[in-house]
Structures are given as structure tokens and as C-alpha cells.
N, C-alpha and C. Protein backbone atom coordinates (compact mmCIF):
# COMPACT_ATOMS: atom_id res chain seq x y z
N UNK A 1 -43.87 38.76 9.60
CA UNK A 1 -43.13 38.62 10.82
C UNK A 1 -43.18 39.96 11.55
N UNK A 2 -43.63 39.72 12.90
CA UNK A 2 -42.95 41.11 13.41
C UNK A 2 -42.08 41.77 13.61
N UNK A 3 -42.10 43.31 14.03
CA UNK A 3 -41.09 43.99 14.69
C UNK A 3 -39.83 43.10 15.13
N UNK A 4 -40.47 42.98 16.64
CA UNK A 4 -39.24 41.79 17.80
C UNK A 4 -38.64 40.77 17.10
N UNK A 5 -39.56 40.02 16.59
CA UNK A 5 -39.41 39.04 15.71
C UNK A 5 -38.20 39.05 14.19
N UNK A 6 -38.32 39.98 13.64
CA UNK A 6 -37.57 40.47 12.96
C UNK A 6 -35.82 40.75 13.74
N UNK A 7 -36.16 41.63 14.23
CA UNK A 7 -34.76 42.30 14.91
C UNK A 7 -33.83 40.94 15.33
N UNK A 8 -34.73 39.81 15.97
CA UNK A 8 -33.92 38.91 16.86
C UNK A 8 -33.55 37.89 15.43
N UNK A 9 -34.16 37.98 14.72
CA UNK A 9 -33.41 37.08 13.56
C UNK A 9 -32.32 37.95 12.83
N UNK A 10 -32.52 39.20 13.00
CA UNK A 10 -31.63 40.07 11.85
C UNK A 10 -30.12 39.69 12.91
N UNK A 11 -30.53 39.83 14.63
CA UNK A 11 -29.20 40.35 15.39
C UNK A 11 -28.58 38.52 15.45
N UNK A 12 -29.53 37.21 15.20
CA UNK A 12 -28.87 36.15 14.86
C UNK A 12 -28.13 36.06 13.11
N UNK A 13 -28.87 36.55 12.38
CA UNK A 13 -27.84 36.40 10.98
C UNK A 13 -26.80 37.33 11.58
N UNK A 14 -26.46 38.45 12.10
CA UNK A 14 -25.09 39.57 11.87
C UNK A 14 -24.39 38.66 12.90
N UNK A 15 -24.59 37.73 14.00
CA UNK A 15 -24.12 37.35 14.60
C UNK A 15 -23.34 35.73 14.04
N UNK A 16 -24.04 35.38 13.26
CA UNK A 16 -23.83 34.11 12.43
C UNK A 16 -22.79 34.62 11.28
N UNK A 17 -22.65 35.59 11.03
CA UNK A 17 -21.81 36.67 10.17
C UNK A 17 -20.50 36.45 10.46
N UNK A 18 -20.28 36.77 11.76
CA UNK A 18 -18.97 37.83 12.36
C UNK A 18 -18.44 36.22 12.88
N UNK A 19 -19.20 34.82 13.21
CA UNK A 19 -18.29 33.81 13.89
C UNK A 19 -17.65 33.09 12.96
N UNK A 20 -16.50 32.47 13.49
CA UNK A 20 -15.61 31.46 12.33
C UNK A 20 -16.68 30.57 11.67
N UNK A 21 -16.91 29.88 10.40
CA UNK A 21 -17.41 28.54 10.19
C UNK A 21 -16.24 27.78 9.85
N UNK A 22 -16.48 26.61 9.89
CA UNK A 22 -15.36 25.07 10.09
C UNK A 22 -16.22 24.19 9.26
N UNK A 23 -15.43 23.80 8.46
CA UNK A 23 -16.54 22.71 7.61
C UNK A 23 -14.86 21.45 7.29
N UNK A 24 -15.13 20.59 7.78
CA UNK A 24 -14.27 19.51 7.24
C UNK A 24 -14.23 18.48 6.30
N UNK A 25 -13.62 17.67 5.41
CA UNK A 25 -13.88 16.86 4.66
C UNK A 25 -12.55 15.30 4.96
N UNK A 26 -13.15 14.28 4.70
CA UNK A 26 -12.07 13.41 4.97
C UNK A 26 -11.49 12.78 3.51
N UNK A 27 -10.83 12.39 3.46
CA UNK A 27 -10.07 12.11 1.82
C UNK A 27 -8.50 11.14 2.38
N UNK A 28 -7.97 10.94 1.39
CA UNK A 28 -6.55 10.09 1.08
C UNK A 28 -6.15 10.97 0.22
N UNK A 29 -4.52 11.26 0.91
CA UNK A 29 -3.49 11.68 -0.02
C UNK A 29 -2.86 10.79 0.29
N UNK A 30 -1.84 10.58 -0.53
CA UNK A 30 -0.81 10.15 -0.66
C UNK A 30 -0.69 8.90 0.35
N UNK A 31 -1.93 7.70 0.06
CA UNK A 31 -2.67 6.71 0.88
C UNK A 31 -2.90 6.33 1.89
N UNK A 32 -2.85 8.26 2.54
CA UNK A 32 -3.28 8.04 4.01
C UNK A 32 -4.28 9.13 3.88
N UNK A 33 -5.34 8.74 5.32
CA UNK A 33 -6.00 9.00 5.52
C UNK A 33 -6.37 10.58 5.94
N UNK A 34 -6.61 11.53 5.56
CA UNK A 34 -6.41 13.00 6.32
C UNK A 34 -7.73 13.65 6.15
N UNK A 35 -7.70 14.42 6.66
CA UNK A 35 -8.96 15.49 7.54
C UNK A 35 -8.47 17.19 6.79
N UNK A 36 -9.20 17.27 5.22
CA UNK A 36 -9.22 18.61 4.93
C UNK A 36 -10.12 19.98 6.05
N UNK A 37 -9.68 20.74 6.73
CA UNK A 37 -10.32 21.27 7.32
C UNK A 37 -10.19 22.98 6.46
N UNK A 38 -11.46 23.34 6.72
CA UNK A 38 -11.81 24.78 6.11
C UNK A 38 -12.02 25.62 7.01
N UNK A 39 -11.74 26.72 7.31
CA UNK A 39 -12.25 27.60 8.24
C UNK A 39 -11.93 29.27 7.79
N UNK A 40 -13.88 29.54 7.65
CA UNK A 40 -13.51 30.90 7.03
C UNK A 40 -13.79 31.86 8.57
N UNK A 41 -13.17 32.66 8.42
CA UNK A 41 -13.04 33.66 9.56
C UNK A 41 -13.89 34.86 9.53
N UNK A 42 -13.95 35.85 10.80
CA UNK A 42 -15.22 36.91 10.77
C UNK A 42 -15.21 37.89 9.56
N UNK A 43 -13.27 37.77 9.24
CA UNK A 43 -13.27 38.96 7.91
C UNK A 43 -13.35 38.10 6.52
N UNK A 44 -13.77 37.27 6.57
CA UNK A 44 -14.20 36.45 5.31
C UNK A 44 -13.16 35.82 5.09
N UNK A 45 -11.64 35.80 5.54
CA UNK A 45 -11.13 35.17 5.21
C UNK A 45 -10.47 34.10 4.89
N UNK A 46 -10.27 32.80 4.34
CA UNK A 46 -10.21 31.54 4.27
C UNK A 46 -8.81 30.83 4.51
N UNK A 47 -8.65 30.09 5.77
CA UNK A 47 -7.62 28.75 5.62
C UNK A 47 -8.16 27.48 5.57
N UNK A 48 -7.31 27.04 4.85
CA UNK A 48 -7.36 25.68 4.77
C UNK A 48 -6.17 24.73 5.54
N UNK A 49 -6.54 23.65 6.06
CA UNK A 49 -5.17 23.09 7.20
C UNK A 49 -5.79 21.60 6.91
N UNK A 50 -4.72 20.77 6.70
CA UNK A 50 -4.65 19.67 6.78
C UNK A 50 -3.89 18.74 7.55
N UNK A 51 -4.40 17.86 8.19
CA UNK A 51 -4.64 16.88 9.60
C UNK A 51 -4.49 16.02 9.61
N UNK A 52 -4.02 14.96 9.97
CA UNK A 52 -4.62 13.50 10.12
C UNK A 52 -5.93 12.65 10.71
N UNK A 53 -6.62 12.40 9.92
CA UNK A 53 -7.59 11.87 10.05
C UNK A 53 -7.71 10.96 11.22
N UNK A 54 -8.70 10.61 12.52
CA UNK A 54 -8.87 9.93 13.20
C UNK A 54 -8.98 8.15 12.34
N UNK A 55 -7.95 7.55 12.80
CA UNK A 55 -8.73 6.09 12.55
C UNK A 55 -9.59 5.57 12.79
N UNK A 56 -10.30 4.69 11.42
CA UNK A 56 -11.59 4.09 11.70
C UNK A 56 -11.63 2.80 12.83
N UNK A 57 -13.08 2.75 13.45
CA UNK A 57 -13.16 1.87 14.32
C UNK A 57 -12.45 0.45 13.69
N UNK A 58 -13.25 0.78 12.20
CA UNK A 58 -12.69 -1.16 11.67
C UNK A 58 -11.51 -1.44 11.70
N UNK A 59 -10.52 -0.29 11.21
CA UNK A 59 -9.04 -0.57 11.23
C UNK A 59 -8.84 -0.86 12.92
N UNK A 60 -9.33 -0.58 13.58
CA UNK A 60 -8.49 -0.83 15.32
C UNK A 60 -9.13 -2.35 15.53
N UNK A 61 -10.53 -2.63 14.74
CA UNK A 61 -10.71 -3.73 15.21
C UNK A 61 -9.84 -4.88 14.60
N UNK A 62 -9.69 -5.20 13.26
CA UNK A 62 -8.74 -5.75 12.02
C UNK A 62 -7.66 -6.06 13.09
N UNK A 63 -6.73 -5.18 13.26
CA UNK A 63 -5.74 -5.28 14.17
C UNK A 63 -5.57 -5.58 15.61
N UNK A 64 -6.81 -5.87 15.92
CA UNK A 64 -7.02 -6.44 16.92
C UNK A 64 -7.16 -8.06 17.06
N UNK A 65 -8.19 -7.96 15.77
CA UNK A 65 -8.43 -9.62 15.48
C UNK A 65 -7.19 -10.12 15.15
N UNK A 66 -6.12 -9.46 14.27
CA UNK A 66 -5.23 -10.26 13.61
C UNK A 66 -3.95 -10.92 14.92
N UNK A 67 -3.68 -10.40 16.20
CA UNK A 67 -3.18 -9.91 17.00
C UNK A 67 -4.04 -11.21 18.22
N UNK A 68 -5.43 -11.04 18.08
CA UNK A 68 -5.64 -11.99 18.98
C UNK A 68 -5.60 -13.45 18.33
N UNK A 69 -5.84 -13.58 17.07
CA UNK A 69 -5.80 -14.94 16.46
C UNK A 69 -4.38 -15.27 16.44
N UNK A 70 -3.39 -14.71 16.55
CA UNK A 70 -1.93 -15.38 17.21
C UNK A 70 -1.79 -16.10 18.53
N UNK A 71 -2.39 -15.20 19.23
CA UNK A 71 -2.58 -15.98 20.55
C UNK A 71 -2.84 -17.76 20.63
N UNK A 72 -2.09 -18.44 21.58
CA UNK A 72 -1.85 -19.94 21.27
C UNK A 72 -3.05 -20.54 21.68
N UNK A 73 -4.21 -19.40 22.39
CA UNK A 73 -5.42 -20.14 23.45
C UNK A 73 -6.49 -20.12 22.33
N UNK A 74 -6.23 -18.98 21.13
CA UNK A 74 -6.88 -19.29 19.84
C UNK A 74 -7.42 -20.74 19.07
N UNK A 75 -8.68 -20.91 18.89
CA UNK A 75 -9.14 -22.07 18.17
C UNK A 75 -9.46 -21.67 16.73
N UNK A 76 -9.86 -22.53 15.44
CA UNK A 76 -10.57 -22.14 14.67
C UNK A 76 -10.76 -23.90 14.39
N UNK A 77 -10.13 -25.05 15.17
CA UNK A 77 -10.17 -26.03 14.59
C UNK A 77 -10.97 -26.99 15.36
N UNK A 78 -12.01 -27.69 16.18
CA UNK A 78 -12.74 -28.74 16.77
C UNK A 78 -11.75 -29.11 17.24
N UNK A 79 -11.08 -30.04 16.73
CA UNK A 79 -9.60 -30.99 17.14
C UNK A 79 -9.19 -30.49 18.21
N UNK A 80 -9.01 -29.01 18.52
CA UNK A 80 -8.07 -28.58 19.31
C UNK A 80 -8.50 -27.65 20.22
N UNK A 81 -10.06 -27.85 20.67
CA UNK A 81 -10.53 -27.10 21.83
C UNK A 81 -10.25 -28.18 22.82
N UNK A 82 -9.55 -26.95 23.86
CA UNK A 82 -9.83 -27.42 25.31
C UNK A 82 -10.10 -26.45 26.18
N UNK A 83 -9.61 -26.67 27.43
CA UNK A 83 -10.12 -26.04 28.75
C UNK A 83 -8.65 -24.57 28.30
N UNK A 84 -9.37 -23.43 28.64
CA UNK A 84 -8.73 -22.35 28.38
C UNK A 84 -8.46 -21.70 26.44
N UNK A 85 -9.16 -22.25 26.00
CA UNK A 85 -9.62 -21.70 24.52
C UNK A 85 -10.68 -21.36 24.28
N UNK A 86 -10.13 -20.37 22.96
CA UNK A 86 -11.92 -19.53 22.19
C UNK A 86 -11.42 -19.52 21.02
N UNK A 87 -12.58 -19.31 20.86
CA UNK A 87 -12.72 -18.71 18.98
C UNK A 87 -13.36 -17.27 19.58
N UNK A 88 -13.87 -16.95 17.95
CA UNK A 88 -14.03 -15.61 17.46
C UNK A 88 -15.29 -15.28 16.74
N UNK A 89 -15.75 -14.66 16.57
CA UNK A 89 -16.59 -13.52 15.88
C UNK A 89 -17.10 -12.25 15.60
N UNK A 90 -16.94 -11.83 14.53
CA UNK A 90 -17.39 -10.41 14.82
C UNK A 90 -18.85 -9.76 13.78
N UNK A 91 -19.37 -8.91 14.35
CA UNK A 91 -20.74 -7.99 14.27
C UNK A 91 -20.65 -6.77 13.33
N UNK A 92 -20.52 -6.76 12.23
CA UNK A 92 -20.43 -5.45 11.53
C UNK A 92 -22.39 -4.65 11.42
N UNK A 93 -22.83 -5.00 12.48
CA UNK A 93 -24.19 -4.21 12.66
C UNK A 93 -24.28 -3.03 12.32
N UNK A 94 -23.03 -2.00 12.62
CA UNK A 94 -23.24 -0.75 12.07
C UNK A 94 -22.54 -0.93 10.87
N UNK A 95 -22.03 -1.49 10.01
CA UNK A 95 -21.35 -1.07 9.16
C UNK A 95 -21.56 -0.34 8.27
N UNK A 96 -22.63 -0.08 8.20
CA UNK A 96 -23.32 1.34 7.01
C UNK A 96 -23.09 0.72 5.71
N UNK A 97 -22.97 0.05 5.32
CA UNK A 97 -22.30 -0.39 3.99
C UNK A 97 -23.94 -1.51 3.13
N UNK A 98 -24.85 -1.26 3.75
CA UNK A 98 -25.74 -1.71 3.63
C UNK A 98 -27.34 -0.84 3.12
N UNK A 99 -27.94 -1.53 2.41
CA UNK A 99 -29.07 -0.02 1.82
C UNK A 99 -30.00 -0.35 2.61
N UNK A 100 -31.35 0.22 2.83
CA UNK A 100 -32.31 0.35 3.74
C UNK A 100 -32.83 -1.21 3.63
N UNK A 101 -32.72 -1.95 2.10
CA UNK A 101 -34.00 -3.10 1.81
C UNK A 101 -33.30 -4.38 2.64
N UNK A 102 -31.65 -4.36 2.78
CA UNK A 102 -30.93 -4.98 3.38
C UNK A 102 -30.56 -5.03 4.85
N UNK A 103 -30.94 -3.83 5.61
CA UNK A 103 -30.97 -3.57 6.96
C UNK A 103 -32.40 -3.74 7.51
N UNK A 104 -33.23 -3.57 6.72
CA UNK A 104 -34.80 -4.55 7.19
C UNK A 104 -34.49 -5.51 6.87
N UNK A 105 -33.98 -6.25 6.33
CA UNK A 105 -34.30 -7.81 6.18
C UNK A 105 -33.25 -8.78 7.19
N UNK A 106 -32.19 -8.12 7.56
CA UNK A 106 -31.63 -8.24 8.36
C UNK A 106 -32.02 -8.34 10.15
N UNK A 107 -32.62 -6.92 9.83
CA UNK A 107 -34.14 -6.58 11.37
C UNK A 107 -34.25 -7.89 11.45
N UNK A 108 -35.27 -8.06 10.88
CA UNK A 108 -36.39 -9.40 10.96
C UNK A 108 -35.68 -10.57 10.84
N UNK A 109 -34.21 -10.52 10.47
CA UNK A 109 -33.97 -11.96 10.57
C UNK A 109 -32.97 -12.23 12.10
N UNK A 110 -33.07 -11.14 12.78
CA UNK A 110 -32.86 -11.20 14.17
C UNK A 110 -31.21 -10.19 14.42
N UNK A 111 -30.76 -9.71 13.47
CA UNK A 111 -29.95 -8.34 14.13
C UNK A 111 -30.51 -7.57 14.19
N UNK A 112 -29.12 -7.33 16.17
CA UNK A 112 -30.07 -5.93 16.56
C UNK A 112 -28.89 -5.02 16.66
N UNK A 113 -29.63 -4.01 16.88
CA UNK A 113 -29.00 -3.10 16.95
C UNK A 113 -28.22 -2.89 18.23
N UNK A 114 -26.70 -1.97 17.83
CA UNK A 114 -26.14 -2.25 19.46
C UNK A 114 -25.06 -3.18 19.49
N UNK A 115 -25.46 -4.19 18.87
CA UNK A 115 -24.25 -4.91 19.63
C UNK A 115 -22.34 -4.90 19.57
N UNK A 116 -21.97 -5.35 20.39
CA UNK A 116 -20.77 -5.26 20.28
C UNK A 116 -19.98 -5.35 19.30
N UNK A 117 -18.87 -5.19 18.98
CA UNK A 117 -18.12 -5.66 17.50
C UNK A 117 -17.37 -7.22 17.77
N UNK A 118 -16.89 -7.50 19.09
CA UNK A 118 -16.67 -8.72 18.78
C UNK A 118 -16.66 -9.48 19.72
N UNK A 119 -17.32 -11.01 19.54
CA UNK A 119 -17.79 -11.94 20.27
C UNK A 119 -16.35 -12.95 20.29
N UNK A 120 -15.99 -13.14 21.60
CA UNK A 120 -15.34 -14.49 22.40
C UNK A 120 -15.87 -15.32 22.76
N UNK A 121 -15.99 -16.47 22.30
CA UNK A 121 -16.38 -17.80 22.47
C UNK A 121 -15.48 -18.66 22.96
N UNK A 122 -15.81 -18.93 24.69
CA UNK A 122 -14.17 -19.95 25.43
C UNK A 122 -15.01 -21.07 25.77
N UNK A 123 -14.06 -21.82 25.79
CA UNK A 123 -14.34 -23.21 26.08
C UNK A 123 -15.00 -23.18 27.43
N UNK A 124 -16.09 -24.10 27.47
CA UNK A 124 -16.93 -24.09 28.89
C UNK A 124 -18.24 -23.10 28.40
N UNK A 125 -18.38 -22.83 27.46
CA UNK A 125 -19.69 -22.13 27.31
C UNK A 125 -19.55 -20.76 27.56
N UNK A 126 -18.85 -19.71 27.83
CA UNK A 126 -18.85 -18.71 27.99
C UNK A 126 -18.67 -17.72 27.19
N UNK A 127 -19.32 -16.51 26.95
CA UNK A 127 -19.54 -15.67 25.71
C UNK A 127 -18.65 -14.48 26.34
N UNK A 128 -17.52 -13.91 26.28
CA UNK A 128 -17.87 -12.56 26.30
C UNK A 128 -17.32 -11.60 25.33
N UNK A 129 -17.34 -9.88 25.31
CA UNK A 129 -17.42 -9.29 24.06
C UNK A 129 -16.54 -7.69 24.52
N UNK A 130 -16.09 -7.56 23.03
CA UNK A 130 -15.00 -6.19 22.94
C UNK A 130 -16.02 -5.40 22.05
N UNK A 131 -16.10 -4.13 22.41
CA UNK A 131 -16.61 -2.79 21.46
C UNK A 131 -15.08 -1.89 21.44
N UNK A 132 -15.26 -1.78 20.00
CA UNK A 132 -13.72 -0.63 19.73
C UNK A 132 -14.12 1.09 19.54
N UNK A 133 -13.71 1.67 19.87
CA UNK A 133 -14.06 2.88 19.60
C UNK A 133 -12.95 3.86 19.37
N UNK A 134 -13.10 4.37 18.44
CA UNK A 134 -11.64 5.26 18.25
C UNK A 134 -11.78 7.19 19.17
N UNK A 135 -10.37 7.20 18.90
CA UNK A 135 -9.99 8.33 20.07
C UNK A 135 -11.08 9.80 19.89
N UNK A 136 -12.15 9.88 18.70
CA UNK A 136 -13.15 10.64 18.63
C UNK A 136 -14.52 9.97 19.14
N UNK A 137 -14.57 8.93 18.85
CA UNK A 137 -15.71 7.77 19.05
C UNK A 137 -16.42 7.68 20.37
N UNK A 138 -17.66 7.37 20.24
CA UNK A 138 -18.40 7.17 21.57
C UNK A 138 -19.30 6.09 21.69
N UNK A 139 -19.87 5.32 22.73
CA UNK A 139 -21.18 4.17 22.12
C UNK A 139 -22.38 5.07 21.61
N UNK A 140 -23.12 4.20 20.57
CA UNK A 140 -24.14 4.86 19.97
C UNK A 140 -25.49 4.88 20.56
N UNK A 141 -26.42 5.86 20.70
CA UNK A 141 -27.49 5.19 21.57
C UNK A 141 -28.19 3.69 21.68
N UNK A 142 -28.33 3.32 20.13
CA UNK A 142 -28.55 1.76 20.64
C UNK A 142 -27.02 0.96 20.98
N UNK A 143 -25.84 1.17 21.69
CA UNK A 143 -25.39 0.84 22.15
C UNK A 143 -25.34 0.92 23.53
N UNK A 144 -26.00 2.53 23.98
CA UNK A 144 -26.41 2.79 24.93
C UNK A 144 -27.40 1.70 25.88
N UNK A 145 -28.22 1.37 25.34
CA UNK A 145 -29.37 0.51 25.28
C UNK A 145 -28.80 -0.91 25.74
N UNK A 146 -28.30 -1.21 24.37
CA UNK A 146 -28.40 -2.76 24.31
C UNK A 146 -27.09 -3.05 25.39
N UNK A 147 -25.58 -2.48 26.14
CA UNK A 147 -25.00 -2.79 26.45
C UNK A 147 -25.62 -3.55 27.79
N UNK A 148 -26.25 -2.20 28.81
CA UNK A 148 -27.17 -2.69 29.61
C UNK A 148 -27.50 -4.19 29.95
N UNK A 149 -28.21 -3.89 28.84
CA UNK A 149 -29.20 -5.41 29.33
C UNK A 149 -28.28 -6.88 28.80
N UNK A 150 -27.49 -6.60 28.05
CA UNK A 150 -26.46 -7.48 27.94
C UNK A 150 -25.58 -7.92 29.09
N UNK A 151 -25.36 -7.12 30.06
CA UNK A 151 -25.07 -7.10 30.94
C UNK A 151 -25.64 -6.89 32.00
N UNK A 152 -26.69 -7.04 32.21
CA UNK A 152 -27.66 -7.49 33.39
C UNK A 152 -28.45 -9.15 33.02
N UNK A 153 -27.80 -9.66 31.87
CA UNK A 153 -28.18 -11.08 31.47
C UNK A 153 -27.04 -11.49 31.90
N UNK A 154 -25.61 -11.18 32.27
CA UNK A 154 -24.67 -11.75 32.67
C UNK A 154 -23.64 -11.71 31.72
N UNK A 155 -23.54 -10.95 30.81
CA UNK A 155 -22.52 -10.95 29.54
C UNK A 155 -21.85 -9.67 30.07
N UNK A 156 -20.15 -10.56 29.92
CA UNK A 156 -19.25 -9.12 30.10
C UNK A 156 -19.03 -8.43 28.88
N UNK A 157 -19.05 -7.34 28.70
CA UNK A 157 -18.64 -6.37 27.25
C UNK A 157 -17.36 -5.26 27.97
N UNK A 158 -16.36 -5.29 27.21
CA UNK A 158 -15.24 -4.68 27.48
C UNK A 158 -15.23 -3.26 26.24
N UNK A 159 -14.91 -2.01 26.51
CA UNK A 159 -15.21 -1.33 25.75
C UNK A 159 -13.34 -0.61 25.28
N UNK A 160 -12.94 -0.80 24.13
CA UNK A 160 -11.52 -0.47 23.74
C UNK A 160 -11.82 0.73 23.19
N UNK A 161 -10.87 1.38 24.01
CA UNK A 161 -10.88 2.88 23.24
C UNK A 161 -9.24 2.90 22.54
N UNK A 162 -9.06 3.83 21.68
CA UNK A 162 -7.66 3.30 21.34
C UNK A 162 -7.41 4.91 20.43
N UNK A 163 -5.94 4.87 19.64
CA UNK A 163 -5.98 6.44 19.09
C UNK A 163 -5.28 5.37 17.47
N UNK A 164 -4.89 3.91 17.53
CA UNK A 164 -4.12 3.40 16.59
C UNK A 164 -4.56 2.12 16.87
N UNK A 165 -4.07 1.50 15.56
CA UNK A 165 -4.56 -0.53 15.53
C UNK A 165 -3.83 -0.72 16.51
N UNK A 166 -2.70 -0.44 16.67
CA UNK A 166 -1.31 -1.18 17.49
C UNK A 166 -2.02 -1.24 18.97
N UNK A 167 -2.46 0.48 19.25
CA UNK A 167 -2.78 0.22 20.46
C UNK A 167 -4.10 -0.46 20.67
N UNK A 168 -5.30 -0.43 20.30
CA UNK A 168 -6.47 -1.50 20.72
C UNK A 168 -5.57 -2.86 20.61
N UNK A 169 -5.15 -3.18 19.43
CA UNK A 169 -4.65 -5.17 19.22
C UNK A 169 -3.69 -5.12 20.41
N UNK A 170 -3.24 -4.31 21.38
CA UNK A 170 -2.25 -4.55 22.88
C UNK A 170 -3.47 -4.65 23.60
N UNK A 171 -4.31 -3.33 23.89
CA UNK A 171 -5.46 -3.53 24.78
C UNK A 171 -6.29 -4.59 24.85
N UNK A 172 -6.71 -5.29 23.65
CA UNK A 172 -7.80 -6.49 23.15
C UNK A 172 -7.13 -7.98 24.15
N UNK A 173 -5.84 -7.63 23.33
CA UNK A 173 -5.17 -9.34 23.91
C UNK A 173 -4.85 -8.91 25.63
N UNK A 174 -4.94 -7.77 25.81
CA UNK A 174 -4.46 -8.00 27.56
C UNK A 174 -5.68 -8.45 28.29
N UNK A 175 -6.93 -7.60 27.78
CA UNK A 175 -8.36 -8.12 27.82
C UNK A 175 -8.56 -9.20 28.08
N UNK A 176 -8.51 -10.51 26.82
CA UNK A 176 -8.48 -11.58 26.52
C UNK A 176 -7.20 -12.46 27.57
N UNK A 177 -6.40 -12.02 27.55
CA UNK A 177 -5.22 -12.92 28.14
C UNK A 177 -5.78 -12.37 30.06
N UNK A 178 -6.59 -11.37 30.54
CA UNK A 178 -7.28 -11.41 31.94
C UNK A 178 -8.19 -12.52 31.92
N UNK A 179 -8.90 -12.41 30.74
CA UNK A 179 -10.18 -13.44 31.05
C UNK A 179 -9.95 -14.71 31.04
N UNK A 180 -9.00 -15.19 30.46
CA UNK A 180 -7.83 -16.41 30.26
C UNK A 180 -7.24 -16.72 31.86
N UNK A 181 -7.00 -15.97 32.17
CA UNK A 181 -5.78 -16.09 34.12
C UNK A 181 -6.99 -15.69 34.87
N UNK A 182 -7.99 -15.26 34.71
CA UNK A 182 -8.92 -15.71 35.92
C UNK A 182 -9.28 -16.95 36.10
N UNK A 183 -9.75 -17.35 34.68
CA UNK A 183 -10.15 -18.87 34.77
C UNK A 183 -11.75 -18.54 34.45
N UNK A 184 -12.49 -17.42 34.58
CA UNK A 184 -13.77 -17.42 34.71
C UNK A 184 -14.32 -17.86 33.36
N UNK A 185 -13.72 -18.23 32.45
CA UNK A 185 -14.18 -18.68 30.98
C UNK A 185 -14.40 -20.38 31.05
N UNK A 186 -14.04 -21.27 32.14
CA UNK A 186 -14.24 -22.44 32.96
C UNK A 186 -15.05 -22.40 33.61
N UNK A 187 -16.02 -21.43 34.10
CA UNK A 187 -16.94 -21.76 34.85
C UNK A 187 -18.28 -22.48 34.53
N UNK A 188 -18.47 -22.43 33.52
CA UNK A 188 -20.36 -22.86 33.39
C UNK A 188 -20.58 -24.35 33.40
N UNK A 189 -19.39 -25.07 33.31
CA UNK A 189 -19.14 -26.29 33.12
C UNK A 189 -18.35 -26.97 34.58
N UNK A 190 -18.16 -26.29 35.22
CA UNK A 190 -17.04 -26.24 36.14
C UNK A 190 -15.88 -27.04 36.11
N UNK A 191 -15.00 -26.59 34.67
CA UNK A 191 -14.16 -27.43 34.47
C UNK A 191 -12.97 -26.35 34.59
């Protein structure tokens, strides 16, 4: 290595030296969720501070579903669809909980990537969909992607940001209870 070359790596390590590092870990105490955070300082010296952990997307969604399946416009039964009801579904596409041989076979059997976490199905044919994201959370690039064109095919996607279950399962059903009092979940049928 050269001279220049040298110096500008030596004046990046003394500089990588002297700044804080932050390294975090997430864990359960006492069966909640918390955020060990580390941070050693320029004189080497070490705190440790513990946080509350951001909630996971799934918990805001859980509490969302449980919250909208009360709702009276709720179906799960044939018998009892009519004009101003849906059912439900939801997309654990990212769920990570899956190994590589299972997320190819999945590929090919037609999930994609991107999609929303949960599908509304209302009476009259109409699809539309909630993504949850918690108060650190952002869409992922193939969410980036796929929202788009989901919505240039004519599909509404509503995106819940939230900091707790309580608050997305309020946001979800106000969602749901708009798309309900427009009426636009009657349209494809024009009933």
C-alpha cells in the first residue's frame, strides 16, 4: 500500500477509534419485549441502557384482525353474506420463518413478493388491502415495487403505521368501517 494510501486508512482507524459504537440486542425480560443497548464511548468506556423494544409488525397486525373480526359487517359463514360484508385474509410473505428450499417453492407456486399483509374481501367482488408497519418500520423494496402496480390495476392498499396493537386494531377498523360508508365495496356488481 502506499504512502497516501496508508495515512488515509491510519487517519480512518484513529477516527473509528475516538467515535461512540452502539451495538443493540433484542431479548424478553420479565415477558416483555426490550432493546439491550450497548454503547462504548471515545474513552473506552461502556453503558449499557435498557429500552423497550419497538413492537412487531405481527403483533399490530393480530390485533388488528382480532378487532376487525368483531365487527358485525364481518363474514366467515356463506349463509350470511350480503351487500356491505367481507371476510379476511392474510399474507405472511415476509415472515422469515421459512428456509431458502421453502421460499423457492413457494416462488414458483405463485407468491410474490411485496404484498400486503392483509386482504378484504366485500361483498360485490371487491378486494382491498392493509400493510402494518410499526413506529420504526418502512415498506420494503419489493413493497416498493409491488404496491404500485397493485394500484395502477385498481387495488386500494391502505398502509397502517401504528407505535401499539391497540392503536393499528382503531386505525384498521376506521379504515374498514370508511370503505363500508362509502359504499364503494358495492360497486362491481352495482348492487
Amino acid at each position: 500500500m502506499g504512502g497516501g494510501a496508508k495515512q488515509v486508512v491510519e487517519h480512518f482507524f484513529e477516527v473509528e477509534q475516538k467515535m461512540a459504537k452502539r451495538q443493540t440486542q433484542t431479548t424478553r425480560m420479565n415477558g416483555k419485549r426490550v432493546r439491550i443497548v450497548t454503547t462504548t464511548g471515545k474513552d473506552g468506556g461502556t453503558k449499557v441502557t435498557v429500552e423497550q423494544a419497538p413492537v412487531l409488525e405481527i403483533d399490530l397486525q393480530i390485533e388488528a384482525v382480532k378487532l376487525i373480526k368483531r365487527m358485525p359487517e364481518y363474514v366467515s359463514d356463506v349463509s350470511k353474506t350480503r351487500p356491505g360484508t367481507f371476510t379476511l385474509a392474510a399474507d405472511q410473505n415476509g415472515s422469515g420463518f421459512r428456509g431458502r428450499n421453502a421460499a423457492v417453492k413457494l416462488k414458483a407456486a405463485g407468491m410474490a413478493a411485496g404484498e400486503p399483509d392483509l386482504r378484504l374481501y366485500f361483498f360485490g367482488g371487491t378486494l382491498k388491502a392493509i400493510e402494518f408497519k410499526g413506529e420504526e418500520g418502512s415498506l420494503t423494496d419489493s413493497q416498493e415495487k409491488r404496491f404500485p402496480l397493485l394500484r395502477a390495476l385498481g387495488f386500494e392498499i391502505e398502509v397502517v403505521e401504528a407505535s401499539t396493537p391497540s392503536e393499528a386494531a382503531d386505525k384498521a377498523v376506521f379504515i374498514v368501517r370508511g370503505w363500508i360508508a362509502k359504499g364503494e365495496t358495492l360497486s362491481m356488481y352495482g348492487t
